[in-house]
Protein backbone atom coordinates (compact mmCIF):
# COMPACT_ATOMS: atom_id res chain seq x y z
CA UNK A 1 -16.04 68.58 -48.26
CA UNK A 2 -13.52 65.09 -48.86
CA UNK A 3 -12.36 62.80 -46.62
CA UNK A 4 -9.50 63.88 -44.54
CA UNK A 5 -6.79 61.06 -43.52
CA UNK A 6 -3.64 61.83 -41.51
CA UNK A 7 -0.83 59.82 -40.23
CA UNK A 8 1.04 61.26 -37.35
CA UNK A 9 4.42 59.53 -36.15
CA UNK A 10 6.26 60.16 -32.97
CA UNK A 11 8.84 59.83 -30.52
CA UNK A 12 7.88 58.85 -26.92
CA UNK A 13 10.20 59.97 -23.96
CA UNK A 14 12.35 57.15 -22.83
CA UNK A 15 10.64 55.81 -19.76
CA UNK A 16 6.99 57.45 -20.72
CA UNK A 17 6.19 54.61 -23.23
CA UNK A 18 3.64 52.89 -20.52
CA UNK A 19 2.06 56.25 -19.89
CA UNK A 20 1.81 56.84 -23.16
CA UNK A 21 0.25 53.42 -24.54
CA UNK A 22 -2.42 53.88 -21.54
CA UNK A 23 -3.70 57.53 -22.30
CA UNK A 24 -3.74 56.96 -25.96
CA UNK A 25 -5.94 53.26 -25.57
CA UNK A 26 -8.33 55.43 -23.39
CA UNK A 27 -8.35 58.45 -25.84
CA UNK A 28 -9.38 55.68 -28.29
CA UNK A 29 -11.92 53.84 -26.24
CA UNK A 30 -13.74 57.61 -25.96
CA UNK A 31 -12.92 58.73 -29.51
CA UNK A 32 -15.29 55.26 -30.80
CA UNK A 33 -17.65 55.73 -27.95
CA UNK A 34 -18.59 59.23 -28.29
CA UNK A 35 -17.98 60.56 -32.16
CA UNK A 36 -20.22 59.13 -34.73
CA UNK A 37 -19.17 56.49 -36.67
CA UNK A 38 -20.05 58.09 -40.30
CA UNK A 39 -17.98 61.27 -38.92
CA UNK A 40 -14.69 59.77 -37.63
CA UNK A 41 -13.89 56.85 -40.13
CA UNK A 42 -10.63 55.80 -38.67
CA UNK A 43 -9.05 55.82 -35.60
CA UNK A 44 -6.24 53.73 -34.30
CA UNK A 45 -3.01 53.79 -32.77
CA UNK A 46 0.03 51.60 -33.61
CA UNK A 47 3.44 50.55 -31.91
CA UNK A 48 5.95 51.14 -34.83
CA UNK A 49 8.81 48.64 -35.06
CA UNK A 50 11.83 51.46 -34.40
CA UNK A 51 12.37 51.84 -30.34
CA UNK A 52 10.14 54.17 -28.94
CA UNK A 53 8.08 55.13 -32.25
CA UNK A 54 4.48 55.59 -32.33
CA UNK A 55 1.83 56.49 -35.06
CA UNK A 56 -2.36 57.12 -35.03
CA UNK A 57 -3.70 56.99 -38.20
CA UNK A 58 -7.20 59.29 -38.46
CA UNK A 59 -9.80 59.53 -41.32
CA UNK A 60 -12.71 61.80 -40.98
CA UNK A 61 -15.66 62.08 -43.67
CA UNK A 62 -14.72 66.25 -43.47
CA UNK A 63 -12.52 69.09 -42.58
CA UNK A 64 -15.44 69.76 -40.18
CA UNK A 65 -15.52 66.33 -38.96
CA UNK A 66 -11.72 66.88 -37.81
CA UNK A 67 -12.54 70.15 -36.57
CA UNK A 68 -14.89 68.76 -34.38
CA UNK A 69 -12.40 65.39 -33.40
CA UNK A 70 -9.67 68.41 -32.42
CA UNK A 71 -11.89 70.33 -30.67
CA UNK A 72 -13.60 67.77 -28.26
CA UNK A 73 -13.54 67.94 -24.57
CA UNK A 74 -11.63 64.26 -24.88
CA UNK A 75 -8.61 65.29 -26.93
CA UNK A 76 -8.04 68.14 -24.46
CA UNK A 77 -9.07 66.12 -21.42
CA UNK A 78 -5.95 63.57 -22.60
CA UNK A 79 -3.97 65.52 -25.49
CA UNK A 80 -2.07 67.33 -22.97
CA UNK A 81 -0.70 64.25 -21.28
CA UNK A 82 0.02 62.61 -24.76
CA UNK A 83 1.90 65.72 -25.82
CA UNK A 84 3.75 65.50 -22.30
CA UNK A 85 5.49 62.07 -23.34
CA UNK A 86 6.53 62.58 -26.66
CA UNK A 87 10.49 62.81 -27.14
CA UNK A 88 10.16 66.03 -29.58
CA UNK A 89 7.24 67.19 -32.63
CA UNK A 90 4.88 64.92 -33.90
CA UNK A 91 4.85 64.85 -38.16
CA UNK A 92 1.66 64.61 -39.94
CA UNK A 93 1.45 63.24 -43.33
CA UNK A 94 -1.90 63.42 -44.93
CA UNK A 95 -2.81 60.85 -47.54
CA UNK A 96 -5.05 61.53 -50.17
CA UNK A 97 -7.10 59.21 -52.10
CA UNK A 98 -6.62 58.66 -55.64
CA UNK A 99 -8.89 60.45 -57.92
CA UNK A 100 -10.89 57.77 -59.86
C-alpha cells in the first residue's frame, strides 16, 4: 500500500484553545513514543495564523498504518476531549505525492 498524508484544519471553541493545545502536545508526545517510527512518518500539530485555527498534519507508510494510528488506545484515551473543543467539523485534505 502508499503513503497516506492528511491535513486536518479546525476551529477551537472560544475559551478551549488552552485545553486544546495541552491534550493535543500530549497526544503527540504518546503518538512518537509509542508508534513506530517507519509506520507513522509525520506527526505534528500547528497554531494557524487565523484566530482560533488549528491543523495536524499526519503521514503514515500505509492505509494500515493509519488504521492502526486511529485505532490506538491513545487517540481514544484523548480524541474525545480534542473533539470536545473544536468550534464545529474538522476538514481533511489528503495530499498525494506526485507520481515520478
Amino acid at each position: 500500500m502508499s503513503r497516506v498524508t492528511f491535513v486536518s484544519r479546525m476551529t477551537v471553541k472560544a475559551g478551549h484553545e488552552a485545553e486544546f493545545v495541552r491534550l493535543c502536545s500530549e497526544l503527540a508526545t504518546v503518538v512518537h513514543a509509542k508508534e513506530a517510527k517507519d509506520q507513522t512518518l509525520y506527526y505534528e500539530f500547528y497554531k494557524l495564523r487565523e484566530p482560533r485555527r488549528y491543523a495536524v498534519i499526519e503521514s503514515f507508510a500505509s492505509e494500515a498504518a493509519e488504521h492502526a494510528h486511529m485505532n490506538s488506545p491513545w487517540l481514544a484515551q484523548f480524541g474525545p476531549g480534542i473533539v470536545a473543543c473544536l468550534d464545529g467539523e474538522y476538514v481533511r485534505e489528503y495530499l498525494d505525492p506526485f507520481a515520478v
